[in-house]
N, C-alpha and C. Protein backbone atom coordinates (compact mmCIF):
# COMPACT_ATOMS: atom_id res chain seq x y z
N UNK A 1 174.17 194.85 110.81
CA UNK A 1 174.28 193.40 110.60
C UNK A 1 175.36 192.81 111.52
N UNK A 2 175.23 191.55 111.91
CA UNK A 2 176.19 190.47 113.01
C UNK A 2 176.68 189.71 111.79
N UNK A 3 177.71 189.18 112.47
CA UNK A 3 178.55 188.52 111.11
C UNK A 3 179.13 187.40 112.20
N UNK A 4 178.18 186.23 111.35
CA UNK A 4 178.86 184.99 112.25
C UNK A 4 178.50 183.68 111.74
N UNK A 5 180.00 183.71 111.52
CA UNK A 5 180.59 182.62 110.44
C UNK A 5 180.43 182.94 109.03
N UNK A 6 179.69 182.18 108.15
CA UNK A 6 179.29 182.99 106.98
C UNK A 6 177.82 183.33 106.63
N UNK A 7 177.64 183.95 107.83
CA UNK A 7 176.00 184.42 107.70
C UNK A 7 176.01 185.83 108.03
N UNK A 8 174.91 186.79 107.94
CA UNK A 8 174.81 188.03 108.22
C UNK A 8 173.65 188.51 108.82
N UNK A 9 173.22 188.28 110.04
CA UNK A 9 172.17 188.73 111.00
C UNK A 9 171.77 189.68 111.32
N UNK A 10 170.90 190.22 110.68
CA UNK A 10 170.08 191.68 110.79
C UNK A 10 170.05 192.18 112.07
N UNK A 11 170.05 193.27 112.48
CA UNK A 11 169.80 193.60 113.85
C UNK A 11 168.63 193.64 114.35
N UNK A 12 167.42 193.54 113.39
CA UNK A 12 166.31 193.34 113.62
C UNK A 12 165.95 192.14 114.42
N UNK A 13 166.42 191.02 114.04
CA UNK A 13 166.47 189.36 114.59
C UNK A 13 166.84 189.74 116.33
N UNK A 14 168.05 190.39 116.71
CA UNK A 14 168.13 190.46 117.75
C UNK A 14 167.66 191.90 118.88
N UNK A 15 167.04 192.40 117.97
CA UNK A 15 166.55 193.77 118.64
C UNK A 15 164.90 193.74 119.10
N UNK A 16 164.10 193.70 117.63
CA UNK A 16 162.69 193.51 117.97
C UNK A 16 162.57 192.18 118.80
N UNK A 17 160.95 192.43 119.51
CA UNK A 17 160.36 191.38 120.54
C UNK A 17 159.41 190.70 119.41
N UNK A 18 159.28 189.54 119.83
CA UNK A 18 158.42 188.46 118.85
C UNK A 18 157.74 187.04 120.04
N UNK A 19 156.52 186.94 120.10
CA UNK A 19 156.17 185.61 120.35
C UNK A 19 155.50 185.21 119.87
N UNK A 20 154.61 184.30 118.89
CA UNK A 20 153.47 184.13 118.70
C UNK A 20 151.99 184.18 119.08
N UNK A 21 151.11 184.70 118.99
CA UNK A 21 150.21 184.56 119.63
C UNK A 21 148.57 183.74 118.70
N UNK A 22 148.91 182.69 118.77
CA UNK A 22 148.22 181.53 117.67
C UNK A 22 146.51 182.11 117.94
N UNK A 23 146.16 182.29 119.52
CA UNK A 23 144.67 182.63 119.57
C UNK A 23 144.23 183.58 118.94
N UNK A 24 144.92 184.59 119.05
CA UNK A 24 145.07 186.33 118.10
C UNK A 24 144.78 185.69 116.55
N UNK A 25 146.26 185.25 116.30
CA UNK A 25 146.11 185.13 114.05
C UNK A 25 145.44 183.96 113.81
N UNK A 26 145.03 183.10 114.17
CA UNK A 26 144.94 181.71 113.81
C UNK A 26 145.88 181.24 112.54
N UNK A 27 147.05 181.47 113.06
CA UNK A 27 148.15 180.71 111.87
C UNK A 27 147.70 181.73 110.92
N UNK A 28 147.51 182.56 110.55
CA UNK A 28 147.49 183.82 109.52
C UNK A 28 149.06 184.04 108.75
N UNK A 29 150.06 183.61 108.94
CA UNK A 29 150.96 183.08 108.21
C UNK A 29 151.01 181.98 106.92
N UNK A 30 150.36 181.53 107.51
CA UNK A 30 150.12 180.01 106.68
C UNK A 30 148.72 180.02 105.15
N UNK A 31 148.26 180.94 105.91
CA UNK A 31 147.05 181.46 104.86
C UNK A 31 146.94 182.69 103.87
N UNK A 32 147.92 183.24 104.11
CA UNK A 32 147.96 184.65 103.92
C UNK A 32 149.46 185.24 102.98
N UNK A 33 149.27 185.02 101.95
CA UNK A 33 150.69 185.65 101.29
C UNK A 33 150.82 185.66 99.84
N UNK A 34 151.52 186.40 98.85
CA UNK A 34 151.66 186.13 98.17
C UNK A 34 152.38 185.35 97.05
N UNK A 35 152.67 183.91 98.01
CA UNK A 35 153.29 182.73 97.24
C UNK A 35 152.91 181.77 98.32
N UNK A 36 153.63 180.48 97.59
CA UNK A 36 154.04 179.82 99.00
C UNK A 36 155.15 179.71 99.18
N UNK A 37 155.41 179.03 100.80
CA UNK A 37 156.60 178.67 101.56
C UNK A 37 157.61 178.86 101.06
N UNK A 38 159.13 179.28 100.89
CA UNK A 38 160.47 178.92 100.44
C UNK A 38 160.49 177.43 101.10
N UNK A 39 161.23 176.98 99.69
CA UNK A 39 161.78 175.27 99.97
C UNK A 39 163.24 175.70 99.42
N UNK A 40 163.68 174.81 100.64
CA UNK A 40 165.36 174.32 100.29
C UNK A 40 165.19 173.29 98.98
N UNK A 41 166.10 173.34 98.36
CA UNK A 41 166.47 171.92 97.14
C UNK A 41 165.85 170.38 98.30
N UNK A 42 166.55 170.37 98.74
CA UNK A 42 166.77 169.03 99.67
C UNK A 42 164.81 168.27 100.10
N UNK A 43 164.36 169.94 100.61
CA UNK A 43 162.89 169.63 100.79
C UNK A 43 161.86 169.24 100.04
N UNK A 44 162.17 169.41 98.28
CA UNK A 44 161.32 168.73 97.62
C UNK A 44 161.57 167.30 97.88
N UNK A 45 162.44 166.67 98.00
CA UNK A 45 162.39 165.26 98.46
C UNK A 45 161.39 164.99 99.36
N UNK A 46 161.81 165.59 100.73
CA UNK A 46 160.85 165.37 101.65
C UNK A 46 159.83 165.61 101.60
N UNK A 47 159.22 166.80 101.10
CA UNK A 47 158.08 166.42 100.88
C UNK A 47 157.19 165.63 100.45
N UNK A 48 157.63 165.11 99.14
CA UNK A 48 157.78 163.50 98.31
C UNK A 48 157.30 162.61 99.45
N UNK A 49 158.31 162.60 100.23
CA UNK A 49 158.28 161.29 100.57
C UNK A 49 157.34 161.09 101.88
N UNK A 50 157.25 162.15 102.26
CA UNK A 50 156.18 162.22 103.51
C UNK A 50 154.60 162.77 103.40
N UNK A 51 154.27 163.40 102.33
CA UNK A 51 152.88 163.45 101.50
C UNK A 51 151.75 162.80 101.86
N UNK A 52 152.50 161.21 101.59
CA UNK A 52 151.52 159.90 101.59
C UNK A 52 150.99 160.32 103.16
N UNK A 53 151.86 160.15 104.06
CA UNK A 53 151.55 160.33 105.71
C UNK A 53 150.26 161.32 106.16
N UNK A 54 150.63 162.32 105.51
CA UNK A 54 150.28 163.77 105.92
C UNK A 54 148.65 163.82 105.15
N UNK A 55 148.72 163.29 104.16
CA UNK A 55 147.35 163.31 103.02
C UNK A 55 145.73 163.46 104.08
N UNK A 56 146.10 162.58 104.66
CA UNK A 56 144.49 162.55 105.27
C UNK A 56 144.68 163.39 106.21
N UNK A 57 145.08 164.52 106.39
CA UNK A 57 145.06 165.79 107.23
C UNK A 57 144.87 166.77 106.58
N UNK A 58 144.57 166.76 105.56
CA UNK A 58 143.89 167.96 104.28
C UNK A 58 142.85 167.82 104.04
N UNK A 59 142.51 169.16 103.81
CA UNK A 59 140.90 169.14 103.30
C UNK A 59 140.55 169.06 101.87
N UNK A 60 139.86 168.68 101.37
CA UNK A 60 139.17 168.03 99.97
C UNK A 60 139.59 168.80 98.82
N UNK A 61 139.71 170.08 99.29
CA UNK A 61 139.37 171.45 98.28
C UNK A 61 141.21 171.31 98.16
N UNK A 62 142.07 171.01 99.20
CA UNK A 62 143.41 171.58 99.29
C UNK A 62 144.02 170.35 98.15
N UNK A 63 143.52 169.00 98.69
CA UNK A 63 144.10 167.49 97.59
C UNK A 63 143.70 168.06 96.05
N UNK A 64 142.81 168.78 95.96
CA UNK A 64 141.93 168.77 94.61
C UNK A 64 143.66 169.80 93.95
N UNK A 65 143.75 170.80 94.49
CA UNK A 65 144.65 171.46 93.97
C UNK A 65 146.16 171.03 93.36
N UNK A 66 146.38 169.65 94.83
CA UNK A 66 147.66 169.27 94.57
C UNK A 66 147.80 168.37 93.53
N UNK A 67 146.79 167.61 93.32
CA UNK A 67 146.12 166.38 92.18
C UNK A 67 146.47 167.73 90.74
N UNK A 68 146.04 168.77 90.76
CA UNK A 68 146.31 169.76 89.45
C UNK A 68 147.50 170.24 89.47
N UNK A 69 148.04 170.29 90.26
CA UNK A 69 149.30 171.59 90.50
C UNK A 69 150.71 170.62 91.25
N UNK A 70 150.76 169.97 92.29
CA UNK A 70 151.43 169.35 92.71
C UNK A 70 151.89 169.82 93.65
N UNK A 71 153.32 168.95 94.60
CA UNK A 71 153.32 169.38 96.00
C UNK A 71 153.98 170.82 96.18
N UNK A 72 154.73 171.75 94.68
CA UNK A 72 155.47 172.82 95.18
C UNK A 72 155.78 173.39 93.70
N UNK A 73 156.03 174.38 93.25
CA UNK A 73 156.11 175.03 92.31
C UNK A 73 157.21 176.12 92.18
N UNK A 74 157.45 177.02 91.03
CA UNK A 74 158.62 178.15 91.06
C UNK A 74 157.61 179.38 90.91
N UNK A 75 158.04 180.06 92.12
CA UNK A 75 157.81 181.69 92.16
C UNK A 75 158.10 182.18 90.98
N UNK A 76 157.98 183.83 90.90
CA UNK A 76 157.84 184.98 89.83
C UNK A 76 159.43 184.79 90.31
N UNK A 77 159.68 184.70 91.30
CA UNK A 77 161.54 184.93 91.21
C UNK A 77 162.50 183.41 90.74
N UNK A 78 161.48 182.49 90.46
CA UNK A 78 162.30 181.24 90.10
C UNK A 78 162.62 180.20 91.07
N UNK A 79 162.17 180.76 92.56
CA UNK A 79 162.73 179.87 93.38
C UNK A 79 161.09 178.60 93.84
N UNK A 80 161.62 177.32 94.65
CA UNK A 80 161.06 176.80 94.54
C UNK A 80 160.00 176.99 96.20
N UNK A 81 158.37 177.05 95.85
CA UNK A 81 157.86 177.17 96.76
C UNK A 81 156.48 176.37 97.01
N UNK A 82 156.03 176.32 98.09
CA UNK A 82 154.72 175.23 98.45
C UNK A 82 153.81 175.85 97.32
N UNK A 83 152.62 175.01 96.92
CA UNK A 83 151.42 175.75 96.31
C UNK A 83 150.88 175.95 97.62
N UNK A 84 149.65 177.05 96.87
CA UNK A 84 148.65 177.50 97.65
C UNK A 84 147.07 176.98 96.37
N UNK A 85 146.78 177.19 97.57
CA UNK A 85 144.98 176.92 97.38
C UNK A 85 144.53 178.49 96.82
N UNK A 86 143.98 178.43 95.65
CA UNK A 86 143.34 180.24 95.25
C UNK A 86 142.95 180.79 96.16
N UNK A 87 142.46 180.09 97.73
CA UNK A 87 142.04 181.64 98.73
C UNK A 87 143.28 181.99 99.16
N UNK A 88 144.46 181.54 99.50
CA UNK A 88 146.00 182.10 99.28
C UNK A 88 146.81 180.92 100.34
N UNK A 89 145.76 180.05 101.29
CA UNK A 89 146.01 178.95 102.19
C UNK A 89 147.18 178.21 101.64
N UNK A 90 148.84 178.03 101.87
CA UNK A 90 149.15 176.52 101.35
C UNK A 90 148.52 175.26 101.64
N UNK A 91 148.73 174.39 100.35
CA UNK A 91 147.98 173.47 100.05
C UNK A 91 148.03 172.78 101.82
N UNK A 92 149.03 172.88 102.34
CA UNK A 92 149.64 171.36 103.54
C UNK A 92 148.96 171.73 104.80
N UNK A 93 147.87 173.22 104.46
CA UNK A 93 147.52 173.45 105.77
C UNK A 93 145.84 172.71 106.33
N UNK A 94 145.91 172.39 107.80
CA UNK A 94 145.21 171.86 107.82
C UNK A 94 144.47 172.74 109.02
N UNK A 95 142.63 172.40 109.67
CA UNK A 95 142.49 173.55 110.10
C UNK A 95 141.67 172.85 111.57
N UNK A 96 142.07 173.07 112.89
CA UNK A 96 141.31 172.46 113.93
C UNK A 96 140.26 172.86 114.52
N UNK A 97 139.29 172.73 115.49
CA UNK A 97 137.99 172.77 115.73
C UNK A 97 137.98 174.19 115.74
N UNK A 98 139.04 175.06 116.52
CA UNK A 98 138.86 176.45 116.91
C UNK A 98 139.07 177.51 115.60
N UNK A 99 139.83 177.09 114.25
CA UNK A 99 139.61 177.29 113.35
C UNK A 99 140.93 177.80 112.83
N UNK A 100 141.84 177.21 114.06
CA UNK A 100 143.50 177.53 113.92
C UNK A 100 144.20 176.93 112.81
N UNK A 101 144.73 177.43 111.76
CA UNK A 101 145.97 176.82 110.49
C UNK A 101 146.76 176.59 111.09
N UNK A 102 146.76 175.02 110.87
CA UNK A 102 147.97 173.83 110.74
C UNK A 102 148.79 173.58 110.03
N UNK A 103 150.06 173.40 110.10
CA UNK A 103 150.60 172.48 109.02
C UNK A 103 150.16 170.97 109.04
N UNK A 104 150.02 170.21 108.30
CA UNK A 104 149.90 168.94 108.52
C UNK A 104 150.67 168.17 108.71
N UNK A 105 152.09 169.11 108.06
CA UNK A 105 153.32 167.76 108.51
C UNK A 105 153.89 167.94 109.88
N UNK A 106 153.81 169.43 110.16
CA UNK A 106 153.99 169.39 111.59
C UNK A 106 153.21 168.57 112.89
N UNK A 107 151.72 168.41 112.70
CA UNK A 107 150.40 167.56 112.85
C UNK A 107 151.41 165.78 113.21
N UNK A 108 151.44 165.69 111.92
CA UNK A 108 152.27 164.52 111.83
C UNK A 108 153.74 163.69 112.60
N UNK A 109 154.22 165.08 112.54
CA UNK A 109 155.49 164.84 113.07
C UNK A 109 155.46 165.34 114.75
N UNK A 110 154.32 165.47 115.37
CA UNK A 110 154.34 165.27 116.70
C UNK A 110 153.22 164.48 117.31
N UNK A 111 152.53 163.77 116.19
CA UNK A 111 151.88 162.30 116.69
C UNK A 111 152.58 161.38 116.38
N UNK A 112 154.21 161.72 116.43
CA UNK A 112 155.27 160.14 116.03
C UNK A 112 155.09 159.78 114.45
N UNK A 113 154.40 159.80 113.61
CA UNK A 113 154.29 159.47 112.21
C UNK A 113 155.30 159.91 110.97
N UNK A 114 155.63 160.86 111.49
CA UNK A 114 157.28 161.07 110.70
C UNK A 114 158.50 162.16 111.51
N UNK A 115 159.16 162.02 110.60
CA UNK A 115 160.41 162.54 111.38
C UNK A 115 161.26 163.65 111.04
N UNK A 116 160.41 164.91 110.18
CA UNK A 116 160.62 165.80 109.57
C UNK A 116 159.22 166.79 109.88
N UNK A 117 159.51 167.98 110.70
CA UNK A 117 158.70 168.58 111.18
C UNK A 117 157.73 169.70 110.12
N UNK A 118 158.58 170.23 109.45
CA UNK A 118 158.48 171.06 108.26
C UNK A 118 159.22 171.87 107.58
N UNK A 119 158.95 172.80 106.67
CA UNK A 119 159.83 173.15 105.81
C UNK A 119 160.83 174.30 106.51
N UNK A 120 161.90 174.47 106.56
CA UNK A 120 162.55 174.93 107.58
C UNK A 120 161.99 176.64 107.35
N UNK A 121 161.96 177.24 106.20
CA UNK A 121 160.91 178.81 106.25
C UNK A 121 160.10 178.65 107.15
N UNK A 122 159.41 177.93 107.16
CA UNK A 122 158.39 177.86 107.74
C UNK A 122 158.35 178.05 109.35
N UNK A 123 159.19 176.78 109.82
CA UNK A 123 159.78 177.01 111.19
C UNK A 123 160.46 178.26 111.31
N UNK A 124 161.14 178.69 110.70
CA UNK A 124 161.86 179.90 111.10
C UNK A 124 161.06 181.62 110.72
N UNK A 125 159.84 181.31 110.72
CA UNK A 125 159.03 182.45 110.08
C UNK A 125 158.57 183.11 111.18
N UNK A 126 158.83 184.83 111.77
CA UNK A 126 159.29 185.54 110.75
C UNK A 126 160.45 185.94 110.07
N UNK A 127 161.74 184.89 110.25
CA UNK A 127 162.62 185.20 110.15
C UNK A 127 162.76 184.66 108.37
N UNK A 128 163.59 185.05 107.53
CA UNK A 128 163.97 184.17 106.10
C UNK A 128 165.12 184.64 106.11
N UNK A 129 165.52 182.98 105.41
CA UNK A 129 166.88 183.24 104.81
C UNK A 129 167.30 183.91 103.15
N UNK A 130 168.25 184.45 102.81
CA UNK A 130 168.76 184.40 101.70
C UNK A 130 169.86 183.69 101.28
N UNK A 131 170.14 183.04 100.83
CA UNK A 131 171.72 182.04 100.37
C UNK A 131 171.84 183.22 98.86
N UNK A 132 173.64 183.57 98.93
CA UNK A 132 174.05 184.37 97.93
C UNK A 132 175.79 183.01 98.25
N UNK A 133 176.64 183.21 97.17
CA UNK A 133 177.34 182.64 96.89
C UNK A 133 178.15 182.78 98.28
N UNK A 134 178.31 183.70 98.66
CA UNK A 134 179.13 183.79 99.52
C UNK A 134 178.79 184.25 101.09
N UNK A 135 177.85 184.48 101.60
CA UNK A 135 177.22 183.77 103.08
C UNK A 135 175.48 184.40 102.98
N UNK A 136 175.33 183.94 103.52
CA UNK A 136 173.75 183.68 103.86
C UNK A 136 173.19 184.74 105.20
N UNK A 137 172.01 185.38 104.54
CA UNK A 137 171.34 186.24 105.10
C UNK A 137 170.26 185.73 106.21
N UNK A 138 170.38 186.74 107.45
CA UNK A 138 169.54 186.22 107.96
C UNK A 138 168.60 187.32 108.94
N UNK A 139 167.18 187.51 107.98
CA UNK A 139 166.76 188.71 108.14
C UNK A 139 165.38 188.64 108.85
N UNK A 140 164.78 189.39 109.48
CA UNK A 140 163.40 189.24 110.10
C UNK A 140 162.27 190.47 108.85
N UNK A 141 161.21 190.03 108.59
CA UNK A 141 160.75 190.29 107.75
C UNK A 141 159.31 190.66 108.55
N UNK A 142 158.94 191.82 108.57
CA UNK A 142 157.53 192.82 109.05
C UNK A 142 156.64 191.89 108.16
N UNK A 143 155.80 191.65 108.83
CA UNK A 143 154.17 191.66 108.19
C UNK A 143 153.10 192.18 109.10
N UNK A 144 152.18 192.69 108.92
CA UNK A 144 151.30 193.40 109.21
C UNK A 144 150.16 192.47 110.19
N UNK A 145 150.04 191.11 109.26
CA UNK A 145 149.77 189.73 110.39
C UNK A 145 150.62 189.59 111.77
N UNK A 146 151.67 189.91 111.79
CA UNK A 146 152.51 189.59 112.70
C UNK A 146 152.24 190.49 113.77
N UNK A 147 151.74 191.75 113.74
CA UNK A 147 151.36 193.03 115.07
C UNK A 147 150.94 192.14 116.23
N UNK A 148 150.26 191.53 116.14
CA UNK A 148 149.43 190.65 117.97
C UNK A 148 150.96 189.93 118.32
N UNK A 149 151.74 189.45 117.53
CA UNK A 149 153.26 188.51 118.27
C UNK A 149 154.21 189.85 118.51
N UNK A 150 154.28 190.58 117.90
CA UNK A 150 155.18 191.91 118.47
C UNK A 150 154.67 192.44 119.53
N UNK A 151 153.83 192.29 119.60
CA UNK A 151 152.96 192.99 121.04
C UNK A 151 153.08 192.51 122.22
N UNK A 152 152.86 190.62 121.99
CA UNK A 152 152.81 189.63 123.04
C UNK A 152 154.81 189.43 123.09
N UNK A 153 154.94 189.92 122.34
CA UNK A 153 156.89 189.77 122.84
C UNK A 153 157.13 191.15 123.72
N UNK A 154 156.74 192.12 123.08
CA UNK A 154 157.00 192.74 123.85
C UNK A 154 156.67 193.22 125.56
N UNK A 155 155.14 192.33 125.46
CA UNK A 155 154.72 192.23 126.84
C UNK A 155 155.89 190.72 127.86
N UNK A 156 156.52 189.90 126.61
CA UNK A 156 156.92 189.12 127.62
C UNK A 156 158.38 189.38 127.69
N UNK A 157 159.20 190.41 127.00
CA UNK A 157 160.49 190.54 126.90
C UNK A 157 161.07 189.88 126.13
N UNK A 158 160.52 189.18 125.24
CA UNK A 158 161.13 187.71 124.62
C UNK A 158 161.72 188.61 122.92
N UNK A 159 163.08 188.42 122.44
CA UNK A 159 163.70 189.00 121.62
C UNK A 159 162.95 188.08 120.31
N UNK A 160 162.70 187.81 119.23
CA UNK A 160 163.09 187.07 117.92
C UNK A 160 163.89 185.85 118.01
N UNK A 161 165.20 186.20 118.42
CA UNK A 161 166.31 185.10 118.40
C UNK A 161 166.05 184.67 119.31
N UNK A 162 165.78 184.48 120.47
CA UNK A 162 165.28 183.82 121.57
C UNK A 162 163.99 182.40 121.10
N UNK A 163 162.88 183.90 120.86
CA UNK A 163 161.57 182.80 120.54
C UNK A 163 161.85 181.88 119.67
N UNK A 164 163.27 181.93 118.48
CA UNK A 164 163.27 180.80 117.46
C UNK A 164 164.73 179.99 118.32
N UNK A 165 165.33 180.41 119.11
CA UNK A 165 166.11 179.09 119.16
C UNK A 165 165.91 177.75 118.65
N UNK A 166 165.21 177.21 118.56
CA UNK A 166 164.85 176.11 118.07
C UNK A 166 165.26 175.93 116.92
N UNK A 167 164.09 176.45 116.08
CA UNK A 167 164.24 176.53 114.54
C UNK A 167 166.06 176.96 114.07
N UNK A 168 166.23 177.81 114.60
CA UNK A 168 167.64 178.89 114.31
C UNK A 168 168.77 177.71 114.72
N UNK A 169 168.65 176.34 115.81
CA UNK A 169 169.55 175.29 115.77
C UNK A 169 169.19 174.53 114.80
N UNK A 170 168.42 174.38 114.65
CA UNK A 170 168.25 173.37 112.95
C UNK A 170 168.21 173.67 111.85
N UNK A 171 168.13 175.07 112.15
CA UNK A 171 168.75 175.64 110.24
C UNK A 171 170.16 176.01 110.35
N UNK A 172 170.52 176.39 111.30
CA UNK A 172 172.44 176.35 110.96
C UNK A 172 172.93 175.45 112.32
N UNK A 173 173.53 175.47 113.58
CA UNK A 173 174.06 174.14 114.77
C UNK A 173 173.82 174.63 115.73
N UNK A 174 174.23 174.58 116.72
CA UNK A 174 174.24 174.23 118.24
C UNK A 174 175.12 175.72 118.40
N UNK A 175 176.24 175.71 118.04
CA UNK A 175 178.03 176.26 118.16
C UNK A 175 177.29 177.73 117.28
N UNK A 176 176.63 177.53 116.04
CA UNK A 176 176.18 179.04 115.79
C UNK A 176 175.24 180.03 116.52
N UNK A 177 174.26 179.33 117.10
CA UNK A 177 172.85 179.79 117.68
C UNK A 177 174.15 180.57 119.26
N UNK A 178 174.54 179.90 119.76
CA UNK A 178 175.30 180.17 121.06
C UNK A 178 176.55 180.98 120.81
N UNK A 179 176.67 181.53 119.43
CA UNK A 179 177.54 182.02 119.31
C UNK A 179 176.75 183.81 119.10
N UNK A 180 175.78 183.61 118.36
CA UNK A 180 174.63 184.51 118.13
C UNK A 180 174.12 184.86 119.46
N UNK A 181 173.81 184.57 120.56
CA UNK A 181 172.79 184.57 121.67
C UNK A 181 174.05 185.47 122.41
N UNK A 182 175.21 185.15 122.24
CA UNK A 182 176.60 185.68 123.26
C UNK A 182 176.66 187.21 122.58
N UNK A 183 176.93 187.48 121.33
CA UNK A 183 176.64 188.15 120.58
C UNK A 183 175.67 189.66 120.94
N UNK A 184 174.17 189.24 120.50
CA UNK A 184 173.41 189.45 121.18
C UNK A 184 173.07 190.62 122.30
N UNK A 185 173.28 189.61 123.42
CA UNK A 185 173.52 189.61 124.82
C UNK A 185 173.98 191.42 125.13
N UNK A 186 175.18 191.08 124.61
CA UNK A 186 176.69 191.62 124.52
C UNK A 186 175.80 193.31 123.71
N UNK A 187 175.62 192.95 122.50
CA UNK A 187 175.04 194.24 121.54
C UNK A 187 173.83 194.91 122.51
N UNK A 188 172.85 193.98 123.20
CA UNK A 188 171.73 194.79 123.95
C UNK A 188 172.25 195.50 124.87
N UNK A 189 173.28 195.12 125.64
CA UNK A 189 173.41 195.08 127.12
C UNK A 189 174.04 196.64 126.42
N UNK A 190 174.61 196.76 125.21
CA UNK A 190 175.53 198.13 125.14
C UNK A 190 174.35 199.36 124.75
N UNK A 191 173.20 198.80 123.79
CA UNK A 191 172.44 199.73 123.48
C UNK A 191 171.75 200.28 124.50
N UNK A 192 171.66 198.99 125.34
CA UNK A 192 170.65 199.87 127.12
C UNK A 192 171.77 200.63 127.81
N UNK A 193 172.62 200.72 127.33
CA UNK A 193 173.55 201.27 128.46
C UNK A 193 173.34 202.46 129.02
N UNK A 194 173.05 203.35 129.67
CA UNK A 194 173.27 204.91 129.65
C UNK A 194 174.32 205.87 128.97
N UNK A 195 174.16 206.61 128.21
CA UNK A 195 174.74 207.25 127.47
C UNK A 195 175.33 208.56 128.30
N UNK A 196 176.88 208.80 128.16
CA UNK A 196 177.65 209.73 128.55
C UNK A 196 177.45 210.72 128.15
């Protein structure tokens, strides 16, 4: 584990290769699990409030569920997470001509219509967080869906922490991600080293 600030970064995050490869799974993340999404506290709001937007980017069968069940529910562990549709789809996913899983709020939030991309698990998947009282985990998590993006990382060199920069600045800052990447850097450059 990396220890920076009050978080704890698996070595997995900066060791294994990861890229997505969307033509391979068709979003097979999004369809495939046994719950839905982790939500922060903060995100049941947003979801709330951006719903209305996102609605007509769902399919018939997915509204029918949320109309019974609603926009997010508590896991077997208590915490709060998206519903899913009984074939295991979350409700918010939406699906395009080639037959690729969408989010819809993501859909949304890059045709300008809102200003909240999605639930930050989500963006940061395969990575999850844990929050414990005293710093926050930050672990990369195997799925068996995921083999075609380990493959395509490893054909492009591209680490985990790399492919999520993004996500990884908007779930903790700017000053952590660059503090992690230096980090990193630093830990690979020693494991390739040649050994005495």
């Amino acid at each position: 584990m990396l220890e920076i600030g009050n978080t704890l970064v698996s070595l997995d995050v900066v060791e294994k290769k990861f890229v997505c490869d969307l033509d391979k799974c068709k979003g097979a993340c999004c369809i495939d699990g046994d719950s839905g999404a982790p939500l922060e506290d903060d995100e049941l709001r947003l979801l709330k409030k951006f719903f209305p937007k996102i609605k007509k980017y769902l399919p018939t069968e997915h509204l029918k569920v949320i109309d019974q069940k609603g926009l997010y529910e508590k896991d077997a562990d208590g915490d709060w997470v998206t519903v899913c549709h009984p074939s295991g789809a979350c409700v918010f996913v939406t699906y395009d001509d080639k037959g690729l899983a969408r989010c819809a709020f993501q859909l949304a939030y890059e045709k300008g219509e809102i200003n909240w991309e999605k639930p930050i698990s989500c963006h940061l998947y395969p990575v999850r967080l844990a929050h414990y009282p005293e710093f926050t985990a930050v672990n990369y998590t195997y799925r068996s869906i995921c083999r075609v993006a380990e493959i395509k990382g490893q054909m492009l060199g591209v680490h985990v922490f790399e492919f999520l920069e993004r996500p990884l600045r908007r779930a903790f800052d700017d000053q952590w991600y660059e503090q992690l990447k230096n980090i990193a850097h630093e830990w690979l450059k020693q494991k390739d080293a040649p050994q005495h």
